[in-house]
C-alpha atoms as a PDB file:
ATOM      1  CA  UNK A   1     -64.207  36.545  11.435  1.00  0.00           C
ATOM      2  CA  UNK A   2     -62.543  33.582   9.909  1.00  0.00           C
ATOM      3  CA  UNK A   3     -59.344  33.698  11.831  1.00  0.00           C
ATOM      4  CA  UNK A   4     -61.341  32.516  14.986  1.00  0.00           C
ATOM      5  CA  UNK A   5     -62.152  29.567  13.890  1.00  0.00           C
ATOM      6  CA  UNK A   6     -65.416  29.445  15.065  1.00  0.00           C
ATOM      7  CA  UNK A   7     -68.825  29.524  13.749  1.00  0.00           C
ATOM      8  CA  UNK A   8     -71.053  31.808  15.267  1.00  0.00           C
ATOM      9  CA  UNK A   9     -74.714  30.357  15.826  1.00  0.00           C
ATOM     10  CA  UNK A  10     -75.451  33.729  17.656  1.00  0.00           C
ATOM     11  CA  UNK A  11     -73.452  36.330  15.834  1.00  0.00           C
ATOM     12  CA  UNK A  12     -75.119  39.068  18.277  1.00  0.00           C
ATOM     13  CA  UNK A  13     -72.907  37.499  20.962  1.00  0.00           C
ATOM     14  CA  UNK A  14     -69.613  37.624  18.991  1.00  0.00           C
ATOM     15  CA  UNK A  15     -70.284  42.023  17.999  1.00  0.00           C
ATOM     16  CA  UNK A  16     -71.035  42.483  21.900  1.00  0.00           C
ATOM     17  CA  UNK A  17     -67.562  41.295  22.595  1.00  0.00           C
ATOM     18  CA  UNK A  18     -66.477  43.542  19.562  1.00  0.00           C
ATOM     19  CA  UNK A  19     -68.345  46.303  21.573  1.00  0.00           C
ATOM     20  CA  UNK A  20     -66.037  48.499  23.423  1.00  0.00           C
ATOM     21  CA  UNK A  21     -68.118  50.954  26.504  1.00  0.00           C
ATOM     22  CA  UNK A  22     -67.140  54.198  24.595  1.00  0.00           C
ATOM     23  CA  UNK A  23     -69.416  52.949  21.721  1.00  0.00           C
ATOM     24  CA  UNK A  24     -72.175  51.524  24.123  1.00  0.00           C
ATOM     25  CA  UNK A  25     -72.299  54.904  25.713  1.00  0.00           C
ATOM     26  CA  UNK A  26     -72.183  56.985  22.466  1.00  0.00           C
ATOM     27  CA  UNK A  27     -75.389  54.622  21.145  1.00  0.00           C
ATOM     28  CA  UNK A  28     -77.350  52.985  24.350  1.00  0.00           C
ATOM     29  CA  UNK A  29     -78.902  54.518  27.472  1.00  0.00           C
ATOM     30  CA  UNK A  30     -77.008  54.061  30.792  1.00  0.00           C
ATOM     31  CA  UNK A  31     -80.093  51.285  31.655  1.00  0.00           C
ATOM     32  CA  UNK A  32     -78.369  49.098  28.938  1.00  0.00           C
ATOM     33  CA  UNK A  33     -75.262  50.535  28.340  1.00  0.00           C
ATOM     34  CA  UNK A  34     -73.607  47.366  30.632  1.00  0.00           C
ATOM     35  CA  UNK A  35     -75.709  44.815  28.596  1.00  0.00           C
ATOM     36  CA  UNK A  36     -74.636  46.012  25.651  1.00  0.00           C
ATOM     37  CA  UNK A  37     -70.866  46.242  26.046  1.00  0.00           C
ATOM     38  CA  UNK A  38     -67.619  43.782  26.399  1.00  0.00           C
ATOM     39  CA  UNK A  39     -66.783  44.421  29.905  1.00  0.00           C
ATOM     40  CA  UNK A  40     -68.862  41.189  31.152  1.00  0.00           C
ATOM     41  CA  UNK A  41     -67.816  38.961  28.629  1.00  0.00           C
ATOM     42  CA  UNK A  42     -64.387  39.797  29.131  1.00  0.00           C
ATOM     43  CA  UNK A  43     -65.015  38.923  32.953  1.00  0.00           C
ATOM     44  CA  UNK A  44     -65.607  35.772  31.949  1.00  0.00           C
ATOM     45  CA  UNK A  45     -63.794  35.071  29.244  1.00  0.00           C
ATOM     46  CA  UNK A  46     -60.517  35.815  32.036  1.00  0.00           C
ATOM     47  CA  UNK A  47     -61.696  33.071  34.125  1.00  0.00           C
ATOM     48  CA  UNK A  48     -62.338  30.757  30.774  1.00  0.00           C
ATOM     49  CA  UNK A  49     -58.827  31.725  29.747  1.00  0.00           C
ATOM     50  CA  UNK A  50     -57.264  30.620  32.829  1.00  0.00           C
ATOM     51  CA  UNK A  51     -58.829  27.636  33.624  1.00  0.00           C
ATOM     52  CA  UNK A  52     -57.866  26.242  29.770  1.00  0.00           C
ATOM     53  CA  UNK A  53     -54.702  27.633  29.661  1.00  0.00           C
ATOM     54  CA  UNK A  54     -53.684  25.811  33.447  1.00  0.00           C
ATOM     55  CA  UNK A  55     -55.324  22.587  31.713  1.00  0.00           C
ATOM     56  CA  UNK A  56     -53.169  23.052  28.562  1.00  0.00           C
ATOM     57  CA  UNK A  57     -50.319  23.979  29.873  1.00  0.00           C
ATOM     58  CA  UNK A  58     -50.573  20.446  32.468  1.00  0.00           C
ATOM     59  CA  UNK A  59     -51.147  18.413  29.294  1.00  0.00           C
ATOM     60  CA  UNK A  60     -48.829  19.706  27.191  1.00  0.00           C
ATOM     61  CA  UNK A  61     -45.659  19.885  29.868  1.00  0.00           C
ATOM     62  CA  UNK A  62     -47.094  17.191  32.577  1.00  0.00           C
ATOM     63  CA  UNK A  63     -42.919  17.302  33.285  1.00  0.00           C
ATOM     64  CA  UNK A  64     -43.123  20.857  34.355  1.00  0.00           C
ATOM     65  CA  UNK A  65     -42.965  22.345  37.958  1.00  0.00           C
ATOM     66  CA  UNK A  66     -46.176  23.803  39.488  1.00  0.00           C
ATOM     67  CA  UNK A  67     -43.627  26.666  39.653  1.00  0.00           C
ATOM     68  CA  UNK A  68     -42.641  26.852  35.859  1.00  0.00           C
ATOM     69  CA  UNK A  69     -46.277  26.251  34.684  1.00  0.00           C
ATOM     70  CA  UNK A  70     -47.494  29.073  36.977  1.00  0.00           C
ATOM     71  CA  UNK A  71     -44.524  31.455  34.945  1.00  0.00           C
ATOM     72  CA  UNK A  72     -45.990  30.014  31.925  1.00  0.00           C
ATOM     73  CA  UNK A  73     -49.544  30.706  32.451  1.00  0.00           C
ATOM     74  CA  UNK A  74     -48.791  34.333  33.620  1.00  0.00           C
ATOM     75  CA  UNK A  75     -46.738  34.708  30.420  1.00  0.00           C
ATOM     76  CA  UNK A  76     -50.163  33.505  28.311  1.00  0.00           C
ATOM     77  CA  UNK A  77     -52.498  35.189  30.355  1.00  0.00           C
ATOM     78  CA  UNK A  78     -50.482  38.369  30.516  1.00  0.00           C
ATOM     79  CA  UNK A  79     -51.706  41.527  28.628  1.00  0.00           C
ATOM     80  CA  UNK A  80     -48.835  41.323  26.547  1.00  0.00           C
ATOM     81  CA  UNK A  81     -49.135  38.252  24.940  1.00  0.00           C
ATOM     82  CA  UNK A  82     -53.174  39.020  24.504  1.00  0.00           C
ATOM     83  CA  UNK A  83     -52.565  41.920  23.031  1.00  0.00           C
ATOM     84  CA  UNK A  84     -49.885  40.284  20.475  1.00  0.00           C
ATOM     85  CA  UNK A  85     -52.408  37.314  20.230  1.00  0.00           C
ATOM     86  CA  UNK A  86     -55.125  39.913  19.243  1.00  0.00           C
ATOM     87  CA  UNK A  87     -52.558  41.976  16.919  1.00  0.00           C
ATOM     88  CA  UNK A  88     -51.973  38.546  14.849  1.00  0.00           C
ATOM     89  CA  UNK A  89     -55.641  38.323  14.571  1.00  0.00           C
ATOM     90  CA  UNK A  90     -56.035  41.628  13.433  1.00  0.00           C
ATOM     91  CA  UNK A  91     -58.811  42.063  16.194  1.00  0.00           C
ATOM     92  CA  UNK A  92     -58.602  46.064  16.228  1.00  0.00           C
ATOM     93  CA  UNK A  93     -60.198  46.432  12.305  1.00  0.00           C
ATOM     94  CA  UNK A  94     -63.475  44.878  13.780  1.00  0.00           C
ATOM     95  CA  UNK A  95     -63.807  46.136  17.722  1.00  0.00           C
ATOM     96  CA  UNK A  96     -66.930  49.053  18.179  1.00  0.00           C
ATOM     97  CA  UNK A  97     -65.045  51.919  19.756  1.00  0.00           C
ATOM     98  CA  UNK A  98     -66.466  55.193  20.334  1.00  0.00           C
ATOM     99  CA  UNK A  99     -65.530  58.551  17.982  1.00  0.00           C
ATOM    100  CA  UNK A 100     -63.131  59.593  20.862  1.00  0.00           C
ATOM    101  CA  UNK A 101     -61.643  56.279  21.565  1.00  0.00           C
ATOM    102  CA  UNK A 102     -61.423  55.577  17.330  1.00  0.00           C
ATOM    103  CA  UNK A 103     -59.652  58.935  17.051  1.00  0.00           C
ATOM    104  CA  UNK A 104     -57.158  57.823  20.188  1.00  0.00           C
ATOM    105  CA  UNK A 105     -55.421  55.061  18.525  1.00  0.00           C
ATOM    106  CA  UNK A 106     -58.366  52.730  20.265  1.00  0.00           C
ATOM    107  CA  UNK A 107     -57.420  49.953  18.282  1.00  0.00           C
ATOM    108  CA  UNK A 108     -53.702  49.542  19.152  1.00  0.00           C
ATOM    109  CA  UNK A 109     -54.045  50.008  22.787  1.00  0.00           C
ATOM    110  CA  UNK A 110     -52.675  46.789  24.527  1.00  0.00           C
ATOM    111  CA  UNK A 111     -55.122  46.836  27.505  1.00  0.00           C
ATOM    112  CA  UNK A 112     -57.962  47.330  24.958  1.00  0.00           C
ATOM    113  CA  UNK A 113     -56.672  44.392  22.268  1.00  0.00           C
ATOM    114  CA  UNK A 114     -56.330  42.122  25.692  1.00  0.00           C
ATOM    115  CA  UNK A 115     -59.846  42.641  27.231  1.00  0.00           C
ATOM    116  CA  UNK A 116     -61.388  42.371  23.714  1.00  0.00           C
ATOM    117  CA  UNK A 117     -59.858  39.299  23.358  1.00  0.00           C
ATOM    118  CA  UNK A 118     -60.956  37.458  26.605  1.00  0.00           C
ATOM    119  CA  UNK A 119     -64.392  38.810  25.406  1.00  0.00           C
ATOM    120  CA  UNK A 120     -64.032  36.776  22.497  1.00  0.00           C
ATOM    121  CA  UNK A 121     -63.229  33.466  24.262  1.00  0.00           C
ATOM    122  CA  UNK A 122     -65.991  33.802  26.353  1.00  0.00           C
ATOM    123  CA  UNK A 123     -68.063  34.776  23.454  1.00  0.00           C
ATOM    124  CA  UNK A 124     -66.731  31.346  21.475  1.00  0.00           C
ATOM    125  CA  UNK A 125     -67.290  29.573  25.496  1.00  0.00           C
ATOM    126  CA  UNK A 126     -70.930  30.623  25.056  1.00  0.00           C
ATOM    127  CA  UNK A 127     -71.855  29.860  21.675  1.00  0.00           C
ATOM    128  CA  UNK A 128     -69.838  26.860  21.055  1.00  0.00           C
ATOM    129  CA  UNK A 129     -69.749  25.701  24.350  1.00  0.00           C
ATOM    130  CA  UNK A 130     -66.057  24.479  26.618  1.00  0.00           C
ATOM    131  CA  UNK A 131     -64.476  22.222  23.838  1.00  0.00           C
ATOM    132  CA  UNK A 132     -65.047  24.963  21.130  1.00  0.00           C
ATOM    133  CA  UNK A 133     -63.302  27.610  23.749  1.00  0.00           C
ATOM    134  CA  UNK A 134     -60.410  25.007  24.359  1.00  0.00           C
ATOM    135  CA  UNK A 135     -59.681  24.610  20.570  1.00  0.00           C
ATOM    136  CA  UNK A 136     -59.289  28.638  20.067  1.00  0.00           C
ATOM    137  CA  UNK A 137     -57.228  28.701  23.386  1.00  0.00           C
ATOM    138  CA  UNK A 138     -54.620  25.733  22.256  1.00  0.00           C
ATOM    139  CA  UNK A 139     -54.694  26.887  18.189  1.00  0.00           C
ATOM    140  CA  UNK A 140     -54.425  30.452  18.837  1.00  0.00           C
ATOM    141  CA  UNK A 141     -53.575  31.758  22.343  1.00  0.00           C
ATOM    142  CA  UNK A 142     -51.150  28.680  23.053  1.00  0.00           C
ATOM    143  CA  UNK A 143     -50.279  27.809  19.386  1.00  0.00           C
ATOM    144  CA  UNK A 144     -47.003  26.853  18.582  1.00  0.00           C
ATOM    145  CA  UNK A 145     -45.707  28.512  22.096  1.00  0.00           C
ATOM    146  CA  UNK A 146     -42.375  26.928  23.124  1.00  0.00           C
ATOM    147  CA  UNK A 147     -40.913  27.483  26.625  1.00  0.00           C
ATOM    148  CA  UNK A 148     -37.600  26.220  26.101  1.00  0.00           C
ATOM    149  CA  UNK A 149     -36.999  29.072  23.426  1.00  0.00           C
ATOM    150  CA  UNK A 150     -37.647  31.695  26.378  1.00  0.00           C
ATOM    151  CA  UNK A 151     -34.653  33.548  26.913  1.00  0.00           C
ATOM    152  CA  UNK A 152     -33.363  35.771  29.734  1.00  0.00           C
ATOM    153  CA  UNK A 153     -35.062  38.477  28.713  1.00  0.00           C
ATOM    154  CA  UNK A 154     -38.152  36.818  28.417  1.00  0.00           C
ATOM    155  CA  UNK A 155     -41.501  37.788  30.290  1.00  0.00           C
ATOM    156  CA  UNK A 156     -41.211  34.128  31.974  1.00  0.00           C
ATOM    157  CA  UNK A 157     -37.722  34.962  33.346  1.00  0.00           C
ATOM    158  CA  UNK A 158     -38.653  34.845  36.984  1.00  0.00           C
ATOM    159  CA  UNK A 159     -35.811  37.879  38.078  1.00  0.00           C
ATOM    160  CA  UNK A 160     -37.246  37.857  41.688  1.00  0.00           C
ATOM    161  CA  UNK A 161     -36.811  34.599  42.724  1.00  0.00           C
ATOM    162  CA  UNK A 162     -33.551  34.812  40.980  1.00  0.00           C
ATOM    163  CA  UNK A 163     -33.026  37.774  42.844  1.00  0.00           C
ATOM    164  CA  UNK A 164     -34.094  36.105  45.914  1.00  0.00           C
ATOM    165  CA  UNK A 165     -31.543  33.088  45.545  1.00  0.00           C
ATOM    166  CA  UNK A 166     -28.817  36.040  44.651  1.00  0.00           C
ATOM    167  CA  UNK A 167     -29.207  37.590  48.283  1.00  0.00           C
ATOM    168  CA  UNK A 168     -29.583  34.758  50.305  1.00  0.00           C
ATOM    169  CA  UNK A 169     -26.159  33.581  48.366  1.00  0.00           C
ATOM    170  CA  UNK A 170     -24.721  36.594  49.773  1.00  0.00           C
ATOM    171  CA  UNK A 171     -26.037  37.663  52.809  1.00  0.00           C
ATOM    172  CA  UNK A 172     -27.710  40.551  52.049  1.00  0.00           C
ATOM    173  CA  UNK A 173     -31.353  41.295  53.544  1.00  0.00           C
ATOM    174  CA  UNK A 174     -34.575  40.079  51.834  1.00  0.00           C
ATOM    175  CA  UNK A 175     -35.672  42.493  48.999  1.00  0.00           C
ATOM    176  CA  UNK A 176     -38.337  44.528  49.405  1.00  0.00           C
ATOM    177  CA  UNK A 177     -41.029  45.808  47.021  1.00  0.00           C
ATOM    178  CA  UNK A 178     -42.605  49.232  46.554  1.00  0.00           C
ATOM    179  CA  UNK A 179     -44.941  50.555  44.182  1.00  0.00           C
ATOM    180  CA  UNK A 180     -43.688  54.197  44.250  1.00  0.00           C
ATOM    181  CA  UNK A 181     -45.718  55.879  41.194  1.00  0.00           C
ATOM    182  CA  UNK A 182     -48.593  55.473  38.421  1.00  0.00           C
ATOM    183  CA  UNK A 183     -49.195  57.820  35.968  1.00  0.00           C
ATOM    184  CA  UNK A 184     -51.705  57.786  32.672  1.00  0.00           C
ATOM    185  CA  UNK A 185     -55.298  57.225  31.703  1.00  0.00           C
ATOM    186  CA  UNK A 186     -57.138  54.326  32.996  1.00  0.00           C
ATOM    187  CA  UNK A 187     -56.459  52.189  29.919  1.00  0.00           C
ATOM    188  CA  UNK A 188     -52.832  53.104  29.746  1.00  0.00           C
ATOM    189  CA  UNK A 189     -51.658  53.075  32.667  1.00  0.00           C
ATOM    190  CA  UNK A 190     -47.505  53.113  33.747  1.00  0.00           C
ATOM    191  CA  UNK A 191     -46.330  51.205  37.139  1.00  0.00           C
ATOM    192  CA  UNK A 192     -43.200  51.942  38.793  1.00  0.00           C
ATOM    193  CA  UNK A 193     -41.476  49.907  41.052  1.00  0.00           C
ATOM    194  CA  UNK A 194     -38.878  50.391  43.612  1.00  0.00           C
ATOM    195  CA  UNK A 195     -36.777  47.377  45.211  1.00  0.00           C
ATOM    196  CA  UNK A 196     -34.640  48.234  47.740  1.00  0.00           C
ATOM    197  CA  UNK A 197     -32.129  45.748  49.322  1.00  0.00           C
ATOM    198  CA  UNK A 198     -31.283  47.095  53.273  1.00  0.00           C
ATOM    199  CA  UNK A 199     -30.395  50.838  53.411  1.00  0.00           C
ATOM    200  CA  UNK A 200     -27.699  51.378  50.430  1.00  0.00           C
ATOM    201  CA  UNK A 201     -29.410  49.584  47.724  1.00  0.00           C
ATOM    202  CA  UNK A 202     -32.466  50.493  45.128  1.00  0.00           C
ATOM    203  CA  UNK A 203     -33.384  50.197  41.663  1.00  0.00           C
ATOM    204  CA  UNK A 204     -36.766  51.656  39.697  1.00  0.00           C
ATOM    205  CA  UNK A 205     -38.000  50.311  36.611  1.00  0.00           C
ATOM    206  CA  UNK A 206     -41.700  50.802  34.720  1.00  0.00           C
ATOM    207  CA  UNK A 207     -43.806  48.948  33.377  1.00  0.00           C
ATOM    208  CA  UNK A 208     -47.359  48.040  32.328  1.00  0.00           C
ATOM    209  CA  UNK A 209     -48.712  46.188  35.253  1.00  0.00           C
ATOM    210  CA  UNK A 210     -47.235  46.548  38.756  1.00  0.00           C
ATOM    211  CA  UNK A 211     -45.554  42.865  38.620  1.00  0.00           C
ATOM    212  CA  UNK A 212     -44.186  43.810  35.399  1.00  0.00           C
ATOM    213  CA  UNK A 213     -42.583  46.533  36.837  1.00  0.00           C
ATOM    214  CA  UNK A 214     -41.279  44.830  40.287  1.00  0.00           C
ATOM    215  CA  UNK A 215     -39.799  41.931  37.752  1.00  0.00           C
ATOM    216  CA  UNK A 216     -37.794  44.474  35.573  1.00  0.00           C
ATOM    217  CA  UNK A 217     -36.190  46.417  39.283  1.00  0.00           C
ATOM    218  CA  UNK A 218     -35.555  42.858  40.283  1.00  0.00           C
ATOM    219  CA  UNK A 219     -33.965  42.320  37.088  1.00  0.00           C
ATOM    220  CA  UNK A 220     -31.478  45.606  37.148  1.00  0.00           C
ATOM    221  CA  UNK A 221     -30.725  45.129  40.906  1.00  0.00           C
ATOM    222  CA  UNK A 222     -30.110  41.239  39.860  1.00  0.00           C
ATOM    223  CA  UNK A 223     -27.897  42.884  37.148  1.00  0.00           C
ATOM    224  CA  UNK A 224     -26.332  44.689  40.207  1.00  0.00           C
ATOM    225  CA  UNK A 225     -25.419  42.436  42.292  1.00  0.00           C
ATOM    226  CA  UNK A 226     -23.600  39.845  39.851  1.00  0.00           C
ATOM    227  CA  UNK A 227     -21.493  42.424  38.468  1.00  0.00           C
ATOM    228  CA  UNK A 228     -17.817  41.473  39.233  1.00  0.00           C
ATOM    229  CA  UNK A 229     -17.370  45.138  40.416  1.00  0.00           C
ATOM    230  CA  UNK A 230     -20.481  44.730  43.087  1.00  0.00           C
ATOM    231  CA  UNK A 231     -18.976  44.576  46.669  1.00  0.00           C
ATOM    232  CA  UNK A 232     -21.307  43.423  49.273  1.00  0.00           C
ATOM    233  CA  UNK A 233     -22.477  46.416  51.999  1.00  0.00           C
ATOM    234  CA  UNK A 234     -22.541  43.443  54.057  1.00  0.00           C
ATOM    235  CA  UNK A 235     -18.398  42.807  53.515  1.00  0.00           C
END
């Protein structure tokens, strides 16, 4: 795969992070149907991501908050932007899936794309080593990222501590989170998310990941709140 930018000495390494567990089952016994699959080297590759993207993130913005870079780093770790990473790369032609999983629309599915792709930095990690890892992280996973081009309805938005701020502003008790539903296969899963604000005041939204969904109620109740309309239950 050219568009990694890496040279594989071990190219067996690089097709078992290609290797999804519905084609490991369909072709290996159970005894190595774990060796022979993604699932570990995306395990890794998570904690590989994170660490580089934390270091790249405090060398490229050393003026940055710990509480911006944090927003930042859950922005480029996020499911999301892997699977968008692993879109650009066109990552889906060359994964393994199974017949059932091929036939499913396996190679579009955002949770699939995302955990494929932390296999493949921990793949590059392995064969290349830390500074081969940290050049595919920066060039490709960071790239050209610019936070000051986020805009309010950005995935770094932070709606809940906005939220937060909005309530204490008026007097209003402390929002409170619920997870109130999930629904869909294992690999698609949908969240939703109730906030409520004292007795009189709740919004639901959905979303991919449970904090995905909590930041998109915060955002509607948020939305709430500073209409001009909105009179405080507390007035």
């Amino acid at each position: 795969m050219e568009l990694l930018g890496h040279r594989f000495a071990n190219r067996e390494i690089l097709n078992r992070a290609l290797t999804h567990r519905s084609h490991s089952s369909e072709v290996h016994p159970p005894a190595r149907e774990t060796a022979a699959n993604n699932e570990q080297l995306e395990f890794l590759g998570d904690a590989v991501l994170g660490f580089l993207v934390s270091e790249l993130l405090v060398g490229r913005y050393p003026q940055l908050s710990e509480g911006r870079l944090s927003r930042l780093k859950a922005h480029l770790v996020s499911a999301s932007h892997l699977h968008d990473v692993a879109q650009g790369l066109n990552l889906g032609q060359y994964l393994l899936l199974g017949r059932g999983e091929d036939m499913s629309g396996g190679r579009q599915k955002r949770t699939l794309l995302a955990d494929a792709l932390e296999a493949v930095i921990s793949a590059i990690y392995l064969d290349g080593g830390i500074e081969a890892a940290r050049r595919f992280v920066d060039g490709v996973v960071l790239g050209d990222f610019d936070p000051a081009a986020a805009g309010p309805e950005s995935p770094l938005a932070d709606f809940k501590s906005a939220l937060q701020e909005k309530v204490q502003r008026l007097h209003l008790p402390h929002p409170k989170y619920v997870a109130i539903r999930e629904h869909g296969p294992e690999h698609a899963k949908t969240f939703t998310v109730e906030v409520r604000i004292g007795k009189s005041l709740s919004t639901r939204a959905e979303g991919v990941t449970k904090k995905e969904a909590g930041r998109l109620a915060a955002a509607t109740m948020l939305a709430i709140l500073t209409d001009p309309a909105f009179v405080s239950p507390s007035e």
